[in-house]
N, C-alpha and C. Protein backbone atom coordinates (compact mmCIF):
# COMPACT_ATOMS: atom_id res chain seq x y z
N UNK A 1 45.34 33.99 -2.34
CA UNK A 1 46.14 33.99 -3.54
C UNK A 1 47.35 34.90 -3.33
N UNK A 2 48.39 34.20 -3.85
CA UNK A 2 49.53 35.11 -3.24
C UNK A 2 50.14 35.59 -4.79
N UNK A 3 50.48 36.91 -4.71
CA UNK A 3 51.18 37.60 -6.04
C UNK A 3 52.28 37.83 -5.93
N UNK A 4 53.22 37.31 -6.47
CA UNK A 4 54.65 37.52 -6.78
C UNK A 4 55.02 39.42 -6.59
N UNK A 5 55.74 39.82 -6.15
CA UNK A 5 56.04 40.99 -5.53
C UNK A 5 56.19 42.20 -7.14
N UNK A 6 56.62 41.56 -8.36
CA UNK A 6 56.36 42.18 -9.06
C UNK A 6 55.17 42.48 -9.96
N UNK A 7 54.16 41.82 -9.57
CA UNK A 7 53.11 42.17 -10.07
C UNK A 7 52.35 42.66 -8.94
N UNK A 8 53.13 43.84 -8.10
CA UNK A 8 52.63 44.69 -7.35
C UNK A 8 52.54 45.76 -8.10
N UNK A 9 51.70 47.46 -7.16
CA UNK A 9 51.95 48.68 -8.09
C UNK A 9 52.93 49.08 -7.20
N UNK A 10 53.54 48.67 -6.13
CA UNK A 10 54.19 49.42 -5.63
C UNK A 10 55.53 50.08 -5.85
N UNK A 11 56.28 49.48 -6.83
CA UNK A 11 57.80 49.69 -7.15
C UNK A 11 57.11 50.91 -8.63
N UNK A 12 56.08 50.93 -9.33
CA UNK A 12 55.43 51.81 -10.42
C UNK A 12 55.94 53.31 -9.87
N UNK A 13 55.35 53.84 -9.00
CA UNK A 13 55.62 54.83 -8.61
C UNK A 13 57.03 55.17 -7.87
N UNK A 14 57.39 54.66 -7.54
CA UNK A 14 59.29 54.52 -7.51
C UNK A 14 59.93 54.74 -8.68
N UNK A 15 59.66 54.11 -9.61
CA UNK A 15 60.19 53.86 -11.14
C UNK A 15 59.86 55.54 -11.60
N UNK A 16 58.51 55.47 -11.60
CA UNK A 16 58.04 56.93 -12.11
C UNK A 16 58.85 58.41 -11.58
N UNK A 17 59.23 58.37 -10.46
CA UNK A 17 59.78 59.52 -9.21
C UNK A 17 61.34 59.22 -10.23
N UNK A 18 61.64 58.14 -10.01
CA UNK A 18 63.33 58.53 -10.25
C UNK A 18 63.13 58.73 -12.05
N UNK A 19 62.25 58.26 -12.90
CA UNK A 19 62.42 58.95 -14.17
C UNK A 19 61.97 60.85 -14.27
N UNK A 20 61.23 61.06 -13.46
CA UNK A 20 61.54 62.28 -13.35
C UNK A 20 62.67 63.14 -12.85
N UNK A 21 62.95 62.47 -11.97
CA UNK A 21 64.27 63.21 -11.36
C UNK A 21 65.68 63.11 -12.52
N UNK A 22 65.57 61.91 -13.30
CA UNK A 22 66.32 61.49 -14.86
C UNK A 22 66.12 62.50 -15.37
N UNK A 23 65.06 62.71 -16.04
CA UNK A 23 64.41 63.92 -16.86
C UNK A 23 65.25 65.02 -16.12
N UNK A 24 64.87 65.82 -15.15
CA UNK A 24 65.35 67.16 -14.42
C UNK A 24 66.97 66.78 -14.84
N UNK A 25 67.76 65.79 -14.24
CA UNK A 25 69.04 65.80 -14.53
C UNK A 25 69.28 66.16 -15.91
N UNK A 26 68.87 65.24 -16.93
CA UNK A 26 68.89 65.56 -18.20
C UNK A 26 68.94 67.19 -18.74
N UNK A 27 67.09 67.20 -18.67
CA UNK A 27 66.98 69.09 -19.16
C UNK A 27 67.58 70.09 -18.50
N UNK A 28 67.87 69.65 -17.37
CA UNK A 28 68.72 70.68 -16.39
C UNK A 28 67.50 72.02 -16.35
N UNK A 29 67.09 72.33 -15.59
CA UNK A 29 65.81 73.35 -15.49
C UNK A 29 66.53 74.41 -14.38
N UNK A 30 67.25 75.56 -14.68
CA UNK A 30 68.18 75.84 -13.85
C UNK A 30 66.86 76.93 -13.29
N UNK A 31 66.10 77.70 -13.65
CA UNK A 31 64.91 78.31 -13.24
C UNK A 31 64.47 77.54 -12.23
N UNK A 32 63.98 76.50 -11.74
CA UNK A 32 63.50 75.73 -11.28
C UNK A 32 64.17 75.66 -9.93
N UNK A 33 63.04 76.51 -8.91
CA UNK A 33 63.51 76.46 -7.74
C UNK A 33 62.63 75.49 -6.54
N UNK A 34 63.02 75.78 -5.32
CA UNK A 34 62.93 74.95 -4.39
C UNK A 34 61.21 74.73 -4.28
N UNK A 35 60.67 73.92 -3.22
CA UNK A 35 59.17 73.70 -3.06
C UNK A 35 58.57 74.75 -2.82
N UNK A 36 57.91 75.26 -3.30
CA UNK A 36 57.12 76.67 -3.13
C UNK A 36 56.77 76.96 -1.50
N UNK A 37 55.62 76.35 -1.29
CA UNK A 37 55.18 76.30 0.01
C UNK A 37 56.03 76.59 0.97
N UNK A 38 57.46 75.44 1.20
CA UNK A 38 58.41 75.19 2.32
C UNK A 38 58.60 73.52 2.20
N UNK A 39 59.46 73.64 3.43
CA UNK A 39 59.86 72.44 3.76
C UNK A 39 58.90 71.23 4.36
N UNK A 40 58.04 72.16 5.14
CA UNK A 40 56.43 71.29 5.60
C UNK A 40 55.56 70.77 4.80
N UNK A 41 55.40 71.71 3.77
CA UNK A 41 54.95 71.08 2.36
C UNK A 41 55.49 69.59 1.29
N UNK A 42 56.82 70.00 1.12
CA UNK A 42 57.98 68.97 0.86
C UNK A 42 57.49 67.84 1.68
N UNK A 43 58.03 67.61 3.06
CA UNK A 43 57.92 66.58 4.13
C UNK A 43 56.43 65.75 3.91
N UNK A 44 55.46 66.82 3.93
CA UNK A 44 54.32 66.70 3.73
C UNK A 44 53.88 65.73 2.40
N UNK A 45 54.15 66.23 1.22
CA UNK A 45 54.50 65.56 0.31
C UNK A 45 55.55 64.17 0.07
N UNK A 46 56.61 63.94 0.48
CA UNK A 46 57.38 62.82 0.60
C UNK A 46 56.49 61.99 1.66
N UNK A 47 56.12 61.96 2.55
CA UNK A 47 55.16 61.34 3.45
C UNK A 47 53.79 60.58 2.81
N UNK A 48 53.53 60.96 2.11
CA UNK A 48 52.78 61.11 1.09
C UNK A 48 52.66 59.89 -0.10
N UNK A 49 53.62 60.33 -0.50
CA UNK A 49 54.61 59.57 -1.64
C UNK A 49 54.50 57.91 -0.82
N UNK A 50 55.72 58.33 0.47
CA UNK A 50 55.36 56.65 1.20
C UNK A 50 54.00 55.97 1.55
N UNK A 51 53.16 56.96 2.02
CA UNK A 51 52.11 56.07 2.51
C UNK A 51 51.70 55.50 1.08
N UNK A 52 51.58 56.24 -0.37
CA UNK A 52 51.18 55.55 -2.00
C UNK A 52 51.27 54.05 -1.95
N UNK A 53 53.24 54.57 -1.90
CA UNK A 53 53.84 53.11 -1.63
C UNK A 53 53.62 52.27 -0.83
N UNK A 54 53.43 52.31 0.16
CA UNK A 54 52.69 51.23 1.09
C UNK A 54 51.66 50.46 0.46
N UNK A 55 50.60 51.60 0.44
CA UNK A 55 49.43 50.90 -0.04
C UNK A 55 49.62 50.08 -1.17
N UNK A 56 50.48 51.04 -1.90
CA UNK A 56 50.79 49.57 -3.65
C UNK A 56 50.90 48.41 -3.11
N UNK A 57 51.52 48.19 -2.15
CA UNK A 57 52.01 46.93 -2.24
C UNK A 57 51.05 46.41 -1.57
N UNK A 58 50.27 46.17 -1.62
CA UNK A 58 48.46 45.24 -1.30
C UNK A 58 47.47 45.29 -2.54
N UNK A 59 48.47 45.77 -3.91
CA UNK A 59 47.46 46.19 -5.16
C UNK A 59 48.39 45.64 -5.93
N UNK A 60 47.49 44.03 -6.77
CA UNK A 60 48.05 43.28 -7.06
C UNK A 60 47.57 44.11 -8.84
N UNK A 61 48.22 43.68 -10.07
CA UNK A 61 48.15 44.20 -11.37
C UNK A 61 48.36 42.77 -12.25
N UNK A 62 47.58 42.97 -13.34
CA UNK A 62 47.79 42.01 -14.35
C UNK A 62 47.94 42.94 -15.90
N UNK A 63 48.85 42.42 -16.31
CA UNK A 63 48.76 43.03 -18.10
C UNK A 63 47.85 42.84 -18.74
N UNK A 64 46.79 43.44 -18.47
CA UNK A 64 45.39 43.77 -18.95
C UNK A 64 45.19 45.00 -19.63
N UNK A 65 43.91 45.54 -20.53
CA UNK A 65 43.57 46.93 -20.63
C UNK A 65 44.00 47.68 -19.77
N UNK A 66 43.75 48.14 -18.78
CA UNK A 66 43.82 48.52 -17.38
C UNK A 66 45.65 48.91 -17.14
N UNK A 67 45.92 47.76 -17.38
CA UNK A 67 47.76 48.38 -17.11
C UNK A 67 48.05 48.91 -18.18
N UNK A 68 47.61 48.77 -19.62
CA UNK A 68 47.93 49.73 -20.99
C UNK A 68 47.39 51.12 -21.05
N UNK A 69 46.09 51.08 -20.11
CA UNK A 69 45.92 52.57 -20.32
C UNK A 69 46.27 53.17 -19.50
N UNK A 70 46.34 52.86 -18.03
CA UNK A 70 47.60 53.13 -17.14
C UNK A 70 48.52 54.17 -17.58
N UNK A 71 49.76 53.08 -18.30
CA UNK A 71 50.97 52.84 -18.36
C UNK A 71 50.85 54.12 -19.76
N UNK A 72 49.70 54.48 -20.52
CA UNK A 72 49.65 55.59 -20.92
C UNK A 72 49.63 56.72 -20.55
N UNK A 73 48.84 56.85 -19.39
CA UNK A 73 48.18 58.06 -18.36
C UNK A 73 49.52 58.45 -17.77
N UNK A 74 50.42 57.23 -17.21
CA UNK A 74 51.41 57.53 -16.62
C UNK A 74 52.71 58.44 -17.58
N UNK A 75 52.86 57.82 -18.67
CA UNK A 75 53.38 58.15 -20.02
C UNK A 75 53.31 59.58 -20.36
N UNK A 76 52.00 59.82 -20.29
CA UNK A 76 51.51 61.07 -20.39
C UNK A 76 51.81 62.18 -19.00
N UNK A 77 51.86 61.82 -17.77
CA UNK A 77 52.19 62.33 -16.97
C UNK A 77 53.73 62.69 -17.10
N UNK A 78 54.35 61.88 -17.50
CA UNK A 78 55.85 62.03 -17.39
C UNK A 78 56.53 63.13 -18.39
N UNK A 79 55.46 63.21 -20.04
CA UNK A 79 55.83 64.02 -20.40
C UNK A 79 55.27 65.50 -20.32
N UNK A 80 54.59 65.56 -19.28
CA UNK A 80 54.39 66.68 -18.90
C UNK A 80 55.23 67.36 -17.63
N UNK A 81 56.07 66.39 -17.00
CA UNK A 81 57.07 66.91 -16.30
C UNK A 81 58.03 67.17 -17.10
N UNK A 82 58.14 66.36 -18.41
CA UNK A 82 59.35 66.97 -19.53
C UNK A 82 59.06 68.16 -19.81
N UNK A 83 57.94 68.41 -20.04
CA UNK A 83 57.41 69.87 -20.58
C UNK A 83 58.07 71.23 -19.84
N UNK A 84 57.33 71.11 -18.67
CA UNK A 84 57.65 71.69 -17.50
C UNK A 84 59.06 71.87 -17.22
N UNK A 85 59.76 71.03 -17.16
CA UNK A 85 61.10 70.84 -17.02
C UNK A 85 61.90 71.70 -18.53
N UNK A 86 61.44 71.52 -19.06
CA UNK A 86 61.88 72.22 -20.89
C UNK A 86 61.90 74.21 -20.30
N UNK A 87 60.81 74.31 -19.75
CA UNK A 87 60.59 75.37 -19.64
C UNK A 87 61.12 76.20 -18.54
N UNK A 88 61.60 75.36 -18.07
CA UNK A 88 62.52 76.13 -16.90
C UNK A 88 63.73 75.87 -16.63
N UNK A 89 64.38 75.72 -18.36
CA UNK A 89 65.48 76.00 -18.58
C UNK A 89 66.06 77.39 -18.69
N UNK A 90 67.48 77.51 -19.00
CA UNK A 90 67.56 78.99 -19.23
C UNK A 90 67.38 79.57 -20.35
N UNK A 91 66.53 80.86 -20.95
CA UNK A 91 66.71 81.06 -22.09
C UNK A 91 67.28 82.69 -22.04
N UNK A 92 68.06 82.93 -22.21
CA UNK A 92 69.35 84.13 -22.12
C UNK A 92 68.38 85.34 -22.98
N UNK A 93 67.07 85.18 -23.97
CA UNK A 93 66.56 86.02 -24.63
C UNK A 93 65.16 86.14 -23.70
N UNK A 94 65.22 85.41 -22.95
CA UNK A 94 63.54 85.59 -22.26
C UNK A 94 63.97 86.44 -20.64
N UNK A 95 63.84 87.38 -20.45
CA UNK A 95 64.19 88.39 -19.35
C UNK A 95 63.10 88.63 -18.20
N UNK A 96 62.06 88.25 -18.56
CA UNK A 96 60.50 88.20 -17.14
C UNK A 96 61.21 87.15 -16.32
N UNK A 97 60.87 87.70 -15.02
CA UNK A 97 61.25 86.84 -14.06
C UNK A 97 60.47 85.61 -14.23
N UNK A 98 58.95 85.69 -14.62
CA UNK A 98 58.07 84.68 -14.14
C UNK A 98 58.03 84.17 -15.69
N UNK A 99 57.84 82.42 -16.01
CA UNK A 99 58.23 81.50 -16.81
C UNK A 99 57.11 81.59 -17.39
N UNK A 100 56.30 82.36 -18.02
CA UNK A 100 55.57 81.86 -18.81
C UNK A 100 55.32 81.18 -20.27
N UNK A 101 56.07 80.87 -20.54
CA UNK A 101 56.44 80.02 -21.93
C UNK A 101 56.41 78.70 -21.91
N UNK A 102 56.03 78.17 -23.24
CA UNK A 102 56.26 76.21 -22.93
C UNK A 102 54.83 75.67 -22.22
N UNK A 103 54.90 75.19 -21.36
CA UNK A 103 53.45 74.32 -20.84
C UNK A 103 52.87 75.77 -20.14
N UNK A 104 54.35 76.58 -19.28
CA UNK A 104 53.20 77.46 -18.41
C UNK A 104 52.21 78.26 -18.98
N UNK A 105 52.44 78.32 -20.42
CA UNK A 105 51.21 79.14 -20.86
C UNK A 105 49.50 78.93 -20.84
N UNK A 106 50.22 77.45 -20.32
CA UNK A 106 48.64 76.97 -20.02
C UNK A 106 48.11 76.23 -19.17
N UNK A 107 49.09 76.07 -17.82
CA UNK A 107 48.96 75.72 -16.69
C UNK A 107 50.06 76.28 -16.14
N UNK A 108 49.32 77.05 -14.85
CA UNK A 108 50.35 77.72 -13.86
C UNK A 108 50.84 76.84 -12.66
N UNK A 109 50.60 75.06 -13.12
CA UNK A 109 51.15 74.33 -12.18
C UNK A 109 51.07 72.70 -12.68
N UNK A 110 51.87 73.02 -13.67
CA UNK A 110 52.36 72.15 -14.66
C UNK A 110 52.91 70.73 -13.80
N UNK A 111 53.77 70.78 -12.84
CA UNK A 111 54.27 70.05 -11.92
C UNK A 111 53.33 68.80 -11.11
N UNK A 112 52.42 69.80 -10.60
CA UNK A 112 51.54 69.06 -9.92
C UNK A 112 50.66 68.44 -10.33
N UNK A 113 49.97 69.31 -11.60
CA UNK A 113 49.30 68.56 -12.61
C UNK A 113 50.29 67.21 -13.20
N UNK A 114 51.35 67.06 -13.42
CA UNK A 114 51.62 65.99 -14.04
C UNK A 114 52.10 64.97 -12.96
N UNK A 115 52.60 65.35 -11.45
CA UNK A 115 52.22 64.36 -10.57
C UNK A 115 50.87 63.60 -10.41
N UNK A 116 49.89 63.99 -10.48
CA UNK A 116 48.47 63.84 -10.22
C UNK A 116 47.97 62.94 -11.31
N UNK A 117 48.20 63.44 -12.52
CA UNK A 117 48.45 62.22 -13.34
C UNK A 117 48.87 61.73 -13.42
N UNK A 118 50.33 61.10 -12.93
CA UNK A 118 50.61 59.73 -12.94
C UNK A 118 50.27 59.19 -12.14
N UNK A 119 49.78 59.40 -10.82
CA UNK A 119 49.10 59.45 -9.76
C UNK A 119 47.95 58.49 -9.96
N UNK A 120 47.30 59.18 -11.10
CA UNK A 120 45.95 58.37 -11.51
C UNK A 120 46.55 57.25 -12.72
N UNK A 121 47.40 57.38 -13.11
CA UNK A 121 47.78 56.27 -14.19
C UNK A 121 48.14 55.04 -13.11
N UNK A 122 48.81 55.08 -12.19
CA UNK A 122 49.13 53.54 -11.49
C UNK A 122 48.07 53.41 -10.84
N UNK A 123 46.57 54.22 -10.50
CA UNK A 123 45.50 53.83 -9.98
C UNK A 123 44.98 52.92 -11.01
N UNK A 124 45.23 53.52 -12.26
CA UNK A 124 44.04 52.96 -13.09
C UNK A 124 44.69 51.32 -13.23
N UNK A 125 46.48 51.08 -13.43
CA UNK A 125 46.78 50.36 -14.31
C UNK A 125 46.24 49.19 -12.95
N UNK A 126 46.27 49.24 -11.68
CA UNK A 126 45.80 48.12 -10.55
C UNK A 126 44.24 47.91 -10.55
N UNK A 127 43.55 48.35 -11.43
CA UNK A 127 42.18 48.59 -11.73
C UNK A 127 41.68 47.10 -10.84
N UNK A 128 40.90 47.39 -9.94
CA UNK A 128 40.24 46.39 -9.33
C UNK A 128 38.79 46.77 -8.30
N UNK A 129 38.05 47.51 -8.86
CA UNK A 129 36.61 47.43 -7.93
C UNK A 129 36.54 47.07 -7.24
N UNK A 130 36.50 45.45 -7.12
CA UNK A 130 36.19 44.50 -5.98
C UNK A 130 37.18 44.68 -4.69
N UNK A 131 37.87 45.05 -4.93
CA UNK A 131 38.99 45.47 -3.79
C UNK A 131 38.74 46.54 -2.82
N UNK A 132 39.05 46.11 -1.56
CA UNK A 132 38.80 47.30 -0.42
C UNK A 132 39.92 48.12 -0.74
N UNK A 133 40.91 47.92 -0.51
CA UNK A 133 42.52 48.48 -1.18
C UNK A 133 42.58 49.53 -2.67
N UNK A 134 41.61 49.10 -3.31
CA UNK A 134 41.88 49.95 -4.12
C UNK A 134 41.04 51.00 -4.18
N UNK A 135 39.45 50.71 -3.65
CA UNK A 135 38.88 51.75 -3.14
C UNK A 135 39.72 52.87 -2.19
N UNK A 136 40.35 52.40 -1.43
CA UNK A 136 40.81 53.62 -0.30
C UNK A 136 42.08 54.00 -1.05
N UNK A 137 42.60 53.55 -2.28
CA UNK A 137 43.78 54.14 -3.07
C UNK A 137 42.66 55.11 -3.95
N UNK A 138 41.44 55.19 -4.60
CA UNK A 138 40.59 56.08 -4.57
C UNK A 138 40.54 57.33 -3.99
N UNK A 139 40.58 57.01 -2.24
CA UNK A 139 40.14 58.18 -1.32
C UNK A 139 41.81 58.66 -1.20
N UNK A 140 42.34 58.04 -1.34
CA UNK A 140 44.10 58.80 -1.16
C UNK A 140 44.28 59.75 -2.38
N UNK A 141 43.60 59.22 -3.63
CA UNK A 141 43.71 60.33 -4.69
C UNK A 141 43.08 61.22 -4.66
N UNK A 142 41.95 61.22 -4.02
CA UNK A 142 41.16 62.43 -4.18
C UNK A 142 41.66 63.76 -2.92
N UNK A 143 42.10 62.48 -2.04
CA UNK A 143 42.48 63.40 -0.54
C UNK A 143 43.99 64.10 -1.27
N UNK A 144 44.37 63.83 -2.11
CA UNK A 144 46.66 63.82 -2.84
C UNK A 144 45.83 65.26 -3.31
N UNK A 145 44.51 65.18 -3.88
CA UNK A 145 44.22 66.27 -5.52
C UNK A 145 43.88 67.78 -4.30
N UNK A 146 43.12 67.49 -3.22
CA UNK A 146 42.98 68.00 -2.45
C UNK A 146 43.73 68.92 -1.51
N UNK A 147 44.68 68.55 -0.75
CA UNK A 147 45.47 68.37 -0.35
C UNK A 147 46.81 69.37 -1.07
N UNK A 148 46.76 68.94 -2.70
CA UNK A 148 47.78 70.33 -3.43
C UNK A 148 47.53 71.09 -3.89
N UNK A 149 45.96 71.12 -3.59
CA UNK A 149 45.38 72.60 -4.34
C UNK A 149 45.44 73.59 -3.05
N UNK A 150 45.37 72.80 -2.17
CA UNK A 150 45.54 73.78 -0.57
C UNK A 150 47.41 74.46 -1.04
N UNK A 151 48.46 73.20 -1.56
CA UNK A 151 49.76 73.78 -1.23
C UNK A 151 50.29 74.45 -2.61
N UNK A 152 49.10 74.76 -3.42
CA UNK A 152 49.22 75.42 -4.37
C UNK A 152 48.92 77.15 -4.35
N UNK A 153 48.35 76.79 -3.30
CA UNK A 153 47.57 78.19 -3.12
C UNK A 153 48.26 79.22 -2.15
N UNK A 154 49.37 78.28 -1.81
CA UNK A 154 50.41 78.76 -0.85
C UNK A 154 51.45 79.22 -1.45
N UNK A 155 51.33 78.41 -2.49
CA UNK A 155 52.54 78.68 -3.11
C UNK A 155 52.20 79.62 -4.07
N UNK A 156 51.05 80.17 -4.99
CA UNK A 156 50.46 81.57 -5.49
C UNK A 156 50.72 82.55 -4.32
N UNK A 157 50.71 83.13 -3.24
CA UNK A 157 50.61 83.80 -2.61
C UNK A 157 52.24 84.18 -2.31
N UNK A 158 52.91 83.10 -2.21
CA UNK A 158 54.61 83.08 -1.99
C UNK A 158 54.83 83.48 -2.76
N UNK A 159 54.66 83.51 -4.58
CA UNK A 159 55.14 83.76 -5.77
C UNK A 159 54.23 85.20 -6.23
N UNK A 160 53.30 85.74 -5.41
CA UNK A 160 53.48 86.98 -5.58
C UNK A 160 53.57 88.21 -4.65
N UNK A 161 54.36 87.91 -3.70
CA UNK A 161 55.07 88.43 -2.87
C UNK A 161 56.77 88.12 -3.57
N UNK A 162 57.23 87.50 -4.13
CA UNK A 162 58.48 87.11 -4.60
C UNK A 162 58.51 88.19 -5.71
N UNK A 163 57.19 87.90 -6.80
CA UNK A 163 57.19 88.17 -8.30
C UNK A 163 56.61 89.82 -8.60
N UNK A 164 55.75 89.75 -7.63
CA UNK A 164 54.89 91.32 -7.32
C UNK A 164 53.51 90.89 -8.43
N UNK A 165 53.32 91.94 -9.60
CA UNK A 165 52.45 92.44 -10.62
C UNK A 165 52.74 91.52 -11.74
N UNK A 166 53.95 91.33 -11.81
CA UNK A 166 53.79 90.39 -13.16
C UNK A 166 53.43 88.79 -12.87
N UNK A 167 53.60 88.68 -11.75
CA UNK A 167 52.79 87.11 -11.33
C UNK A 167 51.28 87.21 -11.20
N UNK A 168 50.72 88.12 -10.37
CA UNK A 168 49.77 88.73 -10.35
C UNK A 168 48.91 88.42 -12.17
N UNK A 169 49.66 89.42 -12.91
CA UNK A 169 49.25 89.81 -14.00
C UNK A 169 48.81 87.76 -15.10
N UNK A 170 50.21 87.78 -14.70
CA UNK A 170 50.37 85.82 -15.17
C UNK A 170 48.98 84.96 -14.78
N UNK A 171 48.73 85.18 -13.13
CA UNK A 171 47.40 84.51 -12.44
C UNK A 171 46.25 84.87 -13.46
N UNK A 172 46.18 86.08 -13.99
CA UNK A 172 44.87 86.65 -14.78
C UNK A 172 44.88 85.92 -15.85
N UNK A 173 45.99 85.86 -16.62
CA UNK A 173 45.87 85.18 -18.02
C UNK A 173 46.34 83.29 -18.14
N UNK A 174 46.53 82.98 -17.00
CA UNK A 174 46.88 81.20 -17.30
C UNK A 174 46.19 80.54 -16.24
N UNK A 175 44.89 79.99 -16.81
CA UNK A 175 44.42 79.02 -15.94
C UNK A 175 45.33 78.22 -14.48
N UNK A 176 44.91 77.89 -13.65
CA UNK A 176 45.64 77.33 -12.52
C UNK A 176 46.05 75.73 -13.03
N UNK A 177 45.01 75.20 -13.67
CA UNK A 177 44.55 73.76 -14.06
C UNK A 177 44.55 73.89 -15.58
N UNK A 178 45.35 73.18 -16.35
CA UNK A 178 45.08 73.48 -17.81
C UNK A 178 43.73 74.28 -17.89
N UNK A 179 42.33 73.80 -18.26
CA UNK A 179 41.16 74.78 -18.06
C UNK A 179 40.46 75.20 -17.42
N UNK A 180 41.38 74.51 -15.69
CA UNK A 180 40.20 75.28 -15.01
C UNK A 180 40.92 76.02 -13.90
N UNK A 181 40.25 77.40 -13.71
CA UNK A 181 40.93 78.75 -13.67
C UNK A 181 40.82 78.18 -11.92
């Protein structure tokens, strides 16, 4: 059975990447600096991103349940990069180096958390069991969730060597994961 190229997931996550990067243009997040980790991380990540895309395109979708709750999850992901993005604007009355206001008050990695969810929103919206393809788009999510908690942890360690005590102090009081520390 052959599927017309747009009822692939693969262009989903394309769509999703450049509405965030929309968003950032928009809120302008002038706080908002480079990839924590490095450039290996970055690379690491964009690499990443392509192999997604690859795989979409062997993960055929129908406008079913499945792409509505999706296309929510994803929804929901996006406005949590708004969030994030809100918050690392400038605010001329807020003087701590480190952003805790807005989403960071309750995730110290607002970013990745809302990659990860959209992540899982174009998993869900190609919803197909029976599929070998979508099983191993399964093991790519779990290996993606994996994988940034390692370049998260790199990037805590970078940000308090940058930040000193008050990042430090931040780690004590804001979960890593909305609730889980």
């Amino acid at each position: 059975m052959d599927v017309a190229w747009y009822f692939r997931l693969f262009y989903i996550p394309i769509l999703s990447f450049g509405i965030s990067w929309l968003l950032a243009l928009i809120i302008k997040p002038k706080r908002m600096t480079s990839a924590g980790p490095g450039k290996p991380w970055l690379i690491g990540s964009m690499a990443g991103l392509i192999v997604f895309i690859v795989l979409l395109w062997f993960v055929p979708f129908s406008i079913n349940l499945a792409f509505w709750i999706g296309l929510g999850i994803i929804i929901f992901g996006q406005v949590v990069f708004a969030l994030g993005y809100i918050a690392m604007r400038e605010y001329p009355e807020r003087k701590q180096a480190v952003v805790a206001w807005g989403i960071y008050r309750v995730s110290r990695h607002s970013h990745i958390m809302a990659g990860s969810i959209t992540t899982l929103g174009v998993i869900v919206m190609g919803w197909n069991t029976g599929s070998i393809m979508y099983i191993i788009l399964w093991v790519y999510f779990v290996l993606d969730i994996i994988l940034s908690h390692f370049g998260l942890l790199s990037e805590e360690k970078i940000n308090i060597d940058k930040f000193g005590q008050e990042y430090a102090d931040y780690m004590k009081r804001v979960p890593r994961y909305f609730l889980v520390r």
